[in-house]
N, C-alpha and C. Protein backbone atom coordinates (compact mmCIF):
# COMPACT_ATOMS: atom_id res chain seq x y z
N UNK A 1 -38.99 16.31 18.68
CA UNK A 1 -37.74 15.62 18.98
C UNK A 1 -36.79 16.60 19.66
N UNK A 2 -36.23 16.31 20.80
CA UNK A 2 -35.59 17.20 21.31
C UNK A 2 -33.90 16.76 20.58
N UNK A 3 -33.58 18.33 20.63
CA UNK A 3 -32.01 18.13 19.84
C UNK A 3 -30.87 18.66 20.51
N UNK A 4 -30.16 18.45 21.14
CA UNK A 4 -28.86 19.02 22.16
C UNK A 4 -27.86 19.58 20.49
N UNK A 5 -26.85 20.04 21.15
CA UNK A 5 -25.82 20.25 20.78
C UNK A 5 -24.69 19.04 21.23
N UNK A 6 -23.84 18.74 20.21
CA UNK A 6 -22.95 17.90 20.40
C UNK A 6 -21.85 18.41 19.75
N UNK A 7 -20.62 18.33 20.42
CA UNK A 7 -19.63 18.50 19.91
C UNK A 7 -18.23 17.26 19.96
N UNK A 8 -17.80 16.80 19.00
CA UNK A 8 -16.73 15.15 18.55
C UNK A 8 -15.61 15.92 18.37
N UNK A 9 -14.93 15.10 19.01
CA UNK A 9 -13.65 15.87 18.16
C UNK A 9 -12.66 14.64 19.11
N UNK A 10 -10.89 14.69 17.95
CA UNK A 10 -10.44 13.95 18.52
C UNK A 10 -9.82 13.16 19.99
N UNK A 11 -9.93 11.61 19.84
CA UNK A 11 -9.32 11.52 21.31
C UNK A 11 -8.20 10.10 21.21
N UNK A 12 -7.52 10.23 21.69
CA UNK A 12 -6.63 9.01 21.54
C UNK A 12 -7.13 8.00 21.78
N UNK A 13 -7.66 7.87 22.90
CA UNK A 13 -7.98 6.63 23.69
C UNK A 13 -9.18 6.31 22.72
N UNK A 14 -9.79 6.92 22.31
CA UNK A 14 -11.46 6.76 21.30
C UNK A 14 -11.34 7.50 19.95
N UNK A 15 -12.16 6.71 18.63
CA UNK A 15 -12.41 7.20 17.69
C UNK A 15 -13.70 8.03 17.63
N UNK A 16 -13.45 9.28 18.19
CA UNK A 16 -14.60 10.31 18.13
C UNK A 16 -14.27 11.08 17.52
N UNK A 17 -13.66 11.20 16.51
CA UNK A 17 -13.58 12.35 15.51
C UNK A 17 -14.56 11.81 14.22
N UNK A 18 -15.19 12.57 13.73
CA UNK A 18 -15.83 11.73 12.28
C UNK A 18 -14.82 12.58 10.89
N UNK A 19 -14.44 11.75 10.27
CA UNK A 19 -13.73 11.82 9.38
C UNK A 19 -14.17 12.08 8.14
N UNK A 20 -13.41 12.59 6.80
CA UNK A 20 -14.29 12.22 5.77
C UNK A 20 -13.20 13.20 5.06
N UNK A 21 -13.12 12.97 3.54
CA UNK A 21 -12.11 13.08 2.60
C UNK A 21 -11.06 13.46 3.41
N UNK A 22 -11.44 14.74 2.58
CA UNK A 22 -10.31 15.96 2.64
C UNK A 22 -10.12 16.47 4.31
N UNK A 23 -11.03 16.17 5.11
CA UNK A 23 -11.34 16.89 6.55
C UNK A 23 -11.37 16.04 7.58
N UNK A 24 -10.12 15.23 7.56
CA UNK A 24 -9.40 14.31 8.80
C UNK A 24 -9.21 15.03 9.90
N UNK A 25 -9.52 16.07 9.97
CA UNK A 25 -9.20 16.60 11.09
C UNK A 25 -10.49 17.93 11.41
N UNK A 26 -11.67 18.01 10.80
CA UNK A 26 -12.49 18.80 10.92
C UNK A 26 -13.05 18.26 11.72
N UNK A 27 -13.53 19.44 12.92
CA UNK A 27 -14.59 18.92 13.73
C UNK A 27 -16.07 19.28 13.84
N UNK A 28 -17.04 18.20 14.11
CA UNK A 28 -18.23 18.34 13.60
C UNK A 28 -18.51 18.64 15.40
N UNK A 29 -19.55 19.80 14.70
CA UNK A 29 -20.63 21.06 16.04
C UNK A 29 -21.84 20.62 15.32
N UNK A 30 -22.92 20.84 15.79
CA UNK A 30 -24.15 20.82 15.75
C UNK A 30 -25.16 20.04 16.24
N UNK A 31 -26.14 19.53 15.98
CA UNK A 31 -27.14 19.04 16.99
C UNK A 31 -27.13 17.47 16.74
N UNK A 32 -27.67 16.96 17.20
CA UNK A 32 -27.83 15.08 17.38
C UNK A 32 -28.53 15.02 16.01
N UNK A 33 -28.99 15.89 15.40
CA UNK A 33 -29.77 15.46 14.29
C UNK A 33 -29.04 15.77 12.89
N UNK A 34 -28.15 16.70 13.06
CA UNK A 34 -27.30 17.08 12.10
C UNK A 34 -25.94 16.18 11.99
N UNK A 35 -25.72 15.18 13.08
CA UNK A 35 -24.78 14.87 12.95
C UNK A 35 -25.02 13.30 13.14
N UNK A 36 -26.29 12.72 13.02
CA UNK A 36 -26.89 11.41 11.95
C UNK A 36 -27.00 12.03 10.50
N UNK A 37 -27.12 12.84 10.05
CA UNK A 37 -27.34 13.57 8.47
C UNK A 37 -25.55 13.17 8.08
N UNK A 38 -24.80 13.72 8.96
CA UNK A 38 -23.56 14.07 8.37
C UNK A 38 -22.71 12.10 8.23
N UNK A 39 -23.56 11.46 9.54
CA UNK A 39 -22.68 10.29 9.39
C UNK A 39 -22.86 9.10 8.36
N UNK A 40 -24.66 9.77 8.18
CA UNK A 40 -24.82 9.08 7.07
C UNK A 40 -24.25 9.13 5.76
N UNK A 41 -23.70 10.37 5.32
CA UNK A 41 -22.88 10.82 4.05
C UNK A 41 -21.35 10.14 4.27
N UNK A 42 -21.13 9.86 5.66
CA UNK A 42 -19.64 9.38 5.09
C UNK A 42 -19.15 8.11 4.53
N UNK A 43 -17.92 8.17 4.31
CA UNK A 43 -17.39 7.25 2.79
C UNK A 43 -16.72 6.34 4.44
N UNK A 44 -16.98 5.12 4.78
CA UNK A 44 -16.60 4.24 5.52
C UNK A 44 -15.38 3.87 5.83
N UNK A 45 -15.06 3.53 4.14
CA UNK A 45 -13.72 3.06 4.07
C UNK A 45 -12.47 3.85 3.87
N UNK A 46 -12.84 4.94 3.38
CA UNK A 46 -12.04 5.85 3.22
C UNK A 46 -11.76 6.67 4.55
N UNK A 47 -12.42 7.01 5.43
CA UNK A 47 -12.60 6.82 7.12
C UNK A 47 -11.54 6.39 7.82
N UNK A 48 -12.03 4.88 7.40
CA UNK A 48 -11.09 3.62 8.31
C UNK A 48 -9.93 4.15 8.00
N UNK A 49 -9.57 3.65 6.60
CA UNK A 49 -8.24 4.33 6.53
C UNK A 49 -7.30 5.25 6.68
N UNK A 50 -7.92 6.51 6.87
CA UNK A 50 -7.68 7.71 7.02
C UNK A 50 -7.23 7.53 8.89
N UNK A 51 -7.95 7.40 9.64
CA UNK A 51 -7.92 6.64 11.15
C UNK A 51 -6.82 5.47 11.03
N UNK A 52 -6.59 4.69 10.12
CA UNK A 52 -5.33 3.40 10.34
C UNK A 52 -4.25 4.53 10.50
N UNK A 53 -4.02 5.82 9.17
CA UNK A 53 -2.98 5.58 8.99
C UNK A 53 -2.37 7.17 9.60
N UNK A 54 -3.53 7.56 10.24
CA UNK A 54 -3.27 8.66 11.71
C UNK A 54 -2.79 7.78 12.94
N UNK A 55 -3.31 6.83 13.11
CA UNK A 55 -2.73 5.89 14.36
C UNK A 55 -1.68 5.48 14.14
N UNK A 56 -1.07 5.10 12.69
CA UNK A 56 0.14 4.57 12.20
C UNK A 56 1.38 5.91 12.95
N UNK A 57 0.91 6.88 12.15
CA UNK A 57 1.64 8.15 12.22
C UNK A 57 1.92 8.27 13.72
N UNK A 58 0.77 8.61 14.38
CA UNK A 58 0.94 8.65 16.20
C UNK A 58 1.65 7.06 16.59
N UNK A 59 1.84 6.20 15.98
CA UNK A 59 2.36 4.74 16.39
C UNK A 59 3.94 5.21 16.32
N UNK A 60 4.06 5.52 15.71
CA UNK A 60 5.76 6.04 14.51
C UNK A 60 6.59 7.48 15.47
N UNK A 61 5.16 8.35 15.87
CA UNK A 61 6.14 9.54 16.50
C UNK A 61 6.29 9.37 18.21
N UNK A 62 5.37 8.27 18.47
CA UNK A 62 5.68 7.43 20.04
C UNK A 62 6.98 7.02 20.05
N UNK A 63 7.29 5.70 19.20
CA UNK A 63 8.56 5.02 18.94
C UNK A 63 9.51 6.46 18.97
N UNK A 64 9.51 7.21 18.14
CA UNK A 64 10.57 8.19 17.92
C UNK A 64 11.12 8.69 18.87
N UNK A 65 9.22 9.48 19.93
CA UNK A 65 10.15 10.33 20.98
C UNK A 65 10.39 9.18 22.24
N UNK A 66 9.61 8.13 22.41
CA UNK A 66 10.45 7.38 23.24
C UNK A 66 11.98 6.67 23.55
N UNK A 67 12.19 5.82 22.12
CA UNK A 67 12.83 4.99 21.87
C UNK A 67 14.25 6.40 21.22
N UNK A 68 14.16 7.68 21.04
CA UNK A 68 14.94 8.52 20.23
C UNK A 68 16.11 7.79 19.56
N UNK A 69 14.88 7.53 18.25
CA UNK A 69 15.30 6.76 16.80
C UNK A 69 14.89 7.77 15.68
N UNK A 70 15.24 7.50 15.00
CA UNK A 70 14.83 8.07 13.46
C UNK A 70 13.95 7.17 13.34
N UNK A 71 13.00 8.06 11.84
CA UNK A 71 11.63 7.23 11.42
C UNK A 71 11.86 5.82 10.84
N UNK A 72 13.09 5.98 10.23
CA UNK A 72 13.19 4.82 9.85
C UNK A 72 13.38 3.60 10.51
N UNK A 73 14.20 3.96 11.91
CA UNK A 73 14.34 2.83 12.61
C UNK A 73 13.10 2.66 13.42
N UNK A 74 12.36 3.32 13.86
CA UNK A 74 11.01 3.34 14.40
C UNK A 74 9.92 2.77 13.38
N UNK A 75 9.93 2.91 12.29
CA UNK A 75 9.15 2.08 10.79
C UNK A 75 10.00 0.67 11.43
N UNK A 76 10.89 0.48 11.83
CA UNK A 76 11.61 -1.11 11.13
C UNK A 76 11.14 -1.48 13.00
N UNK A 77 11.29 -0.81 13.90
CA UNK A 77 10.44 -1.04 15.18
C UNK A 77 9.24 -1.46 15.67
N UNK A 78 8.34 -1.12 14.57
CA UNK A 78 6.82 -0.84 14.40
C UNK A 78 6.40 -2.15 13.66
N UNK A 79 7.16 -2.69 12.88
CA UNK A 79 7.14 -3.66 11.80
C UNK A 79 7.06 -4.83 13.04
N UNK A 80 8.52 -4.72 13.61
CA UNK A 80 8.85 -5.69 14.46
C UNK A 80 7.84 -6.43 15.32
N UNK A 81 6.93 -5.26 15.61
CA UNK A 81 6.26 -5.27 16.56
C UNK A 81 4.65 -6.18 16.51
N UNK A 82 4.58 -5.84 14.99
CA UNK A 82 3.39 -6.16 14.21
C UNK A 82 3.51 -7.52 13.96
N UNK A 83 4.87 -7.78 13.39
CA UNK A 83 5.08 -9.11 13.10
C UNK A 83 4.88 -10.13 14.30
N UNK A 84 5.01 -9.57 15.40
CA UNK A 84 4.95 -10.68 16.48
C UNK A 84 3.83 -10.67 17.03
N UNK A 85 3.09 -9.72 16.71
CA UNK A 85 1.59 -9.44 16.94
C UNK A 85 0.95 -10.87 16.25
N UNK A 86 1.42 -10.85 14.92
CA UNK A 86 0.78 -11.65 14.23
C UNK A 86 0.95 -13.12 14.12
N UNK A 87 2.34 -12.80 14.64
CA UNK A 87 3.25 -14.83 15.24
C UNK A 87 2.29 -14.95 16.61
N UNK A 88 1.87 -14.43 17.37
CA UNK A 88 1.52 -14.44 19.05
C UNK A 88 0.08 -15.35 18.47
N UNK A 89 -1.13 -14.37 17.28
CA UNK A 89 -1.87 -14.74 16.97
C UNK A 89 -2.13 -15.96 16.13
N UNK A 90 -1.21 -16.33 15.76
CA UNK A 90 -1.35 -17.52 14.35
C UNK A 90 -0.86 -18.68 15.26
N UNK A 91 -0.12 -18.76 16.19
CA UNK A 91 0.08 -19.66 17.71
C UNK A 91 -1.17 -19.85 18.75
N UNK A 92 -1.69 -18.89 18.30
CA UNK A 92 -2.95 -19.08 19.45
C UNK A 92 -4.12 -20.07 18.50
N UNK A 93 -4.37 -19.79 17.32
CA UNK A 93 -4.90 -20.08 16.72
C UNK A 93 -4.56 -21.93 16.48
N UNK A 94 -3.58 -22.04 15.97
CA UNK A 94 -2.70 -23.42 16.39
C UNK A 94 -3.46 -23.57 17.26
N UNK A 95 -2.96 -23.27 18.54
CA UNK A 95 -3.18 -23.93 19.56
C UNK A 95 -4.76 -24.55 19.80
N UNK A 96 -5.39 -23.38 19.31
CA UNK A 96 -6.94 -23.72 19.57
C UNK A 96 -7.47 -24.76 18.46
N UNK A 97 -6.99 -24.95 17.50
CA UNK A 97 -7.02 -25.75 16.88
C UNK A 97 -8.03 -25.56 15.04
N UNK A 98 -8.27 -23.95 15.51
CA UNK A 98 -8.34 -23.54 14.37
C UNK A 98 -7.87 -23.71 13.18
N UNK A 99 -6.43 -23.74 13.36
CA UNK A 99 -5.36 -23.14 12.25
C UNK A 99 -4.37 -24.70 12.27
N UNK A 100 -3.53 -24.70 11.09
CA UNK A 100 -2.45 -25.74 10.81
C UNK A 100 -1.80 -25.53 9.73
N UNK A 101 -0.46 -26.37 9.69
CA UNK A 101 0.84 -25.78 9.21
C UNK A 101 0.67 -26.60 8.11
N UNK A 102 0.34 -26.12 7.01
CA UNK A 102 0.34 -27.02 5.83
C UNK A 102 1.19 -27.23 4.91
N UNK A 103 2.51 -26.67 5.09
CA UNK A 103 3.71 -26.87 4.47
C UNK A 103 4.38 -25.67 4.58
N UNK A 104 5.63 -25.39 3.63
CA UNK A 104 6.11 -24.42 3.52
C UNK A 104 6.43 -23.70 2.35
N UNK A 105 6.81 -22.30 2.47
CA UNK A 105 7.00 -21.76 1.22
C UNK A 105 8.54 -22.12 0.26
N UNK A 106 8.52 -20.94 -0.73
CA UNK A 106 10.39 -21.01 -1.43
C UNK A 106 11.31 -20.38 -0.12
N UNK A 107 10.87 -19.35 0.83
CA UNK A 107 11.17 -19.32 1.68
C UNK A 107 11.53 -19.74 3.06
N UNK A 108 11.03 -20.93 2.91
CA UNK A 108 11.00 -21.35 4.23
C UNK A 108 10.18 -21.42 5.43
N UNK A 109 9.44 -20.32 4.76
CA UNK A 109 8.18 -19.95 5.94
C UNK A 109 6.75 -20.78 5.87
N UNK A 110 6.77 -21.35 7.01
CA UNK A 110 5.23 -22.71 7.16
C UNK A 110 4.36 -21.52 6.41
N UNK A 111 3.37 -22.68 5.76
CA UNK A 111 2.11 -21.76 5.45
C UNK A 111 1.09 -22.55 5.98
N UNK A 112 -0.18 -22.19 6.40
CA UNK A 112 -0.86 -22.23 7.46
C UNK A 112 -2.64 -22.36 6.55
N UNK A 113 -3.30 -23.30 6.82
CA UNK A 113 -4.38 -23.05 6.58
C UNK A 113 -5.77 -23.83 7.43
N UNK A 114 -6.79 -23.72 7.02
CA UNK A 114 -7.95 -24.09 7.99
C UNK A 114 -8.14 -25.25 8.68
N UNK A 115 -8.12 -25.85 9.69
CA UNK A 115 -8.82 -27.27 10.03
C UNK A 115 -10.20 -27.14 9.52
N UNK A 116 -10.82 -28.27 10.18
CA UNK A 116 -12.15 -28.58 9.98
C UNK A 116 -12.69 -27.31 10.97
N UNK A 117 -12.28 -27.26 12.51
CA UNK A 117 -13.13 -26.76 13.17
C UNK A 117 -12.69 -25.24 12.55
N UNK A 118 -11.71 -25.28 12.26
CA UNK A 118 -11.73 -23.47 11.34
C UNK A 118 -12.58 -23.38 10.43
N UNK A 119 -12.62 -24.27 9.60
CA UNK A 119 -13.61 -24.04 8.25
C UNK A 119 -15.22 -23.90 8.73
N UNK A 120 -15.40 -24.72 10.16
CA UNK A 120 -16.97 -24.37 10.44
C UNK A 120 -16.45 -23.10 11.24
N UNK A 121 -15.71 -22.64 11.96
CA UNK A 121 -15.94 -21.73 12.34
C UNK A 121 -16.18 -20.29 11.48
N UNK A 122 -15.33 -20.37 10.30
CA UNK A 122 -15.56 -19.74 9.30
C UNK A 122 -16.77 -19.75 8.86
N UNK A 123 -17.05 -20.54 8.76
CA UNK A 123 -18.76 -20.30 8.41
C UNK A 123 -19.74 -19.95 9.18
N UNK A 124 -19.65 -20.33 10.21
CA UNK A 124 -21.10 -18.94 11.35
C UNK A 124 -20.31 -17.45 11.48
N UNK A 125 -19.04 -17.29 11.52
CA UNK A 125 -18.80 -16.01 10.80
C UNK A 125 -19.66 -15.06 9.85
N UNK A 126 -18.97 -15.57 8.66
CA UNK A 126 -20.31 -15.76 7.55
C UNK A 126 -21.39 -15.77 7.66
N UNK A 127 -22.01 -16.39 8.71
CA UNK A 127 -23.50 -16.29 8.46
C UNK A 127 -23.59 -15.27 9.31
N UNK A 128 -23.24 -15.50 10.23
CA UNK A 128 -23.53 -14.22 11.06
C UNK A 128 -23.31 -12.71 10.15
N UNK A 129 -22.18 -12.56 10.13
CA UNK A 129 -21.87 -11.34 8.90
C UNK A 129 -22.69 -11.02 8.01
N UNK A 130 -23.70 -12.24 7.24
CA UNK A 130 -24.48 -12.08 6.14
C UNK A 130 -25.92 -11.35 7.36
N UNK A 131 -25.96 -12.18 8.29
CA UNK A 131 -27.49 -11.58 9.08
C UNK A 131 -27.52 -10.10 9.38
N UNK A 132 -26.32 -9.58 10.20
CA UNK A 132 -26.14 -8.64 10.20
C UNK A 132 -26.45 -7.45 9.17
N UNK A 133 -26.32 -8.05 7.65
CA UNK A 133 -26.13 -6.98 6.73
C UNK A 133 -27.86 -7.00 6.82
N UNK A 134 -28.67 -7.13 6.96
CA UNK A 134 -30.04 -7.58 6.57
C UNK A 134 -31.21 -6.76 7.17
């Protein structure tokens, strides 16, 4: 088996750093074969997260030096931002006919749940998801 050297390390635009506990920021050297050994040992989720909440951080010191806000108003910027992320998406969804407004809360705010064609779509999800694991 032929084995190169590879070297990962971080990039904004791409998640090529491999992560793992304590060593969010260690970078992995060694050969194509050492570094299926190493990816197999890592903890997934603890990963992901570790990557959400480095992107969060780089999300937070963008706002700052662009927008020159404090963290806090850049946190309440970031929020803003998310929230309409998620109004843009729950409208699209509407629209497609996925999704519907099934009343509202103590708040005031519609709450939203499956049509028919959501609920099948939800389900080849699912199946698909289940094949995958297999």
């Amino acid at each position: 088996m032929v084995s190169k050297t590879i070297f990962a390390s971080s990039n904004l635009a791409g998640r090529t750093n491999f992560y793992m506990n304590e060593n969010i920021n260690t970078t992995f050297t060694g050969t194509v074969d050492q570094l299926l050994e190493h990816c197999s040992k890592l903890e997934f989720d603890i990963s992901e997260e570790q990557i959400k909440q480095r992107e969060y951080e780089m999300s937070l010191q963008l706002i700052m030096d662009s927008e020159e806000v404090s963290r806090d108003e850049a946190i309440e910027i970031y929020n803003m931002i998310a929230l309409e992320e998620v109004k843009q998406t729950v409208d699209k969804l509407v629209k497609d006919g996925i999704l519907e407004c099934t009343g509202v809360d103590e708040n005031g705010e519609p709450k939203f749940g499956l049509t028919e064609l959501g609920k099948q779509c939800a389900g080849e999800i699912k199946k698909q998801a289940g094949n995958k694991k297999k």
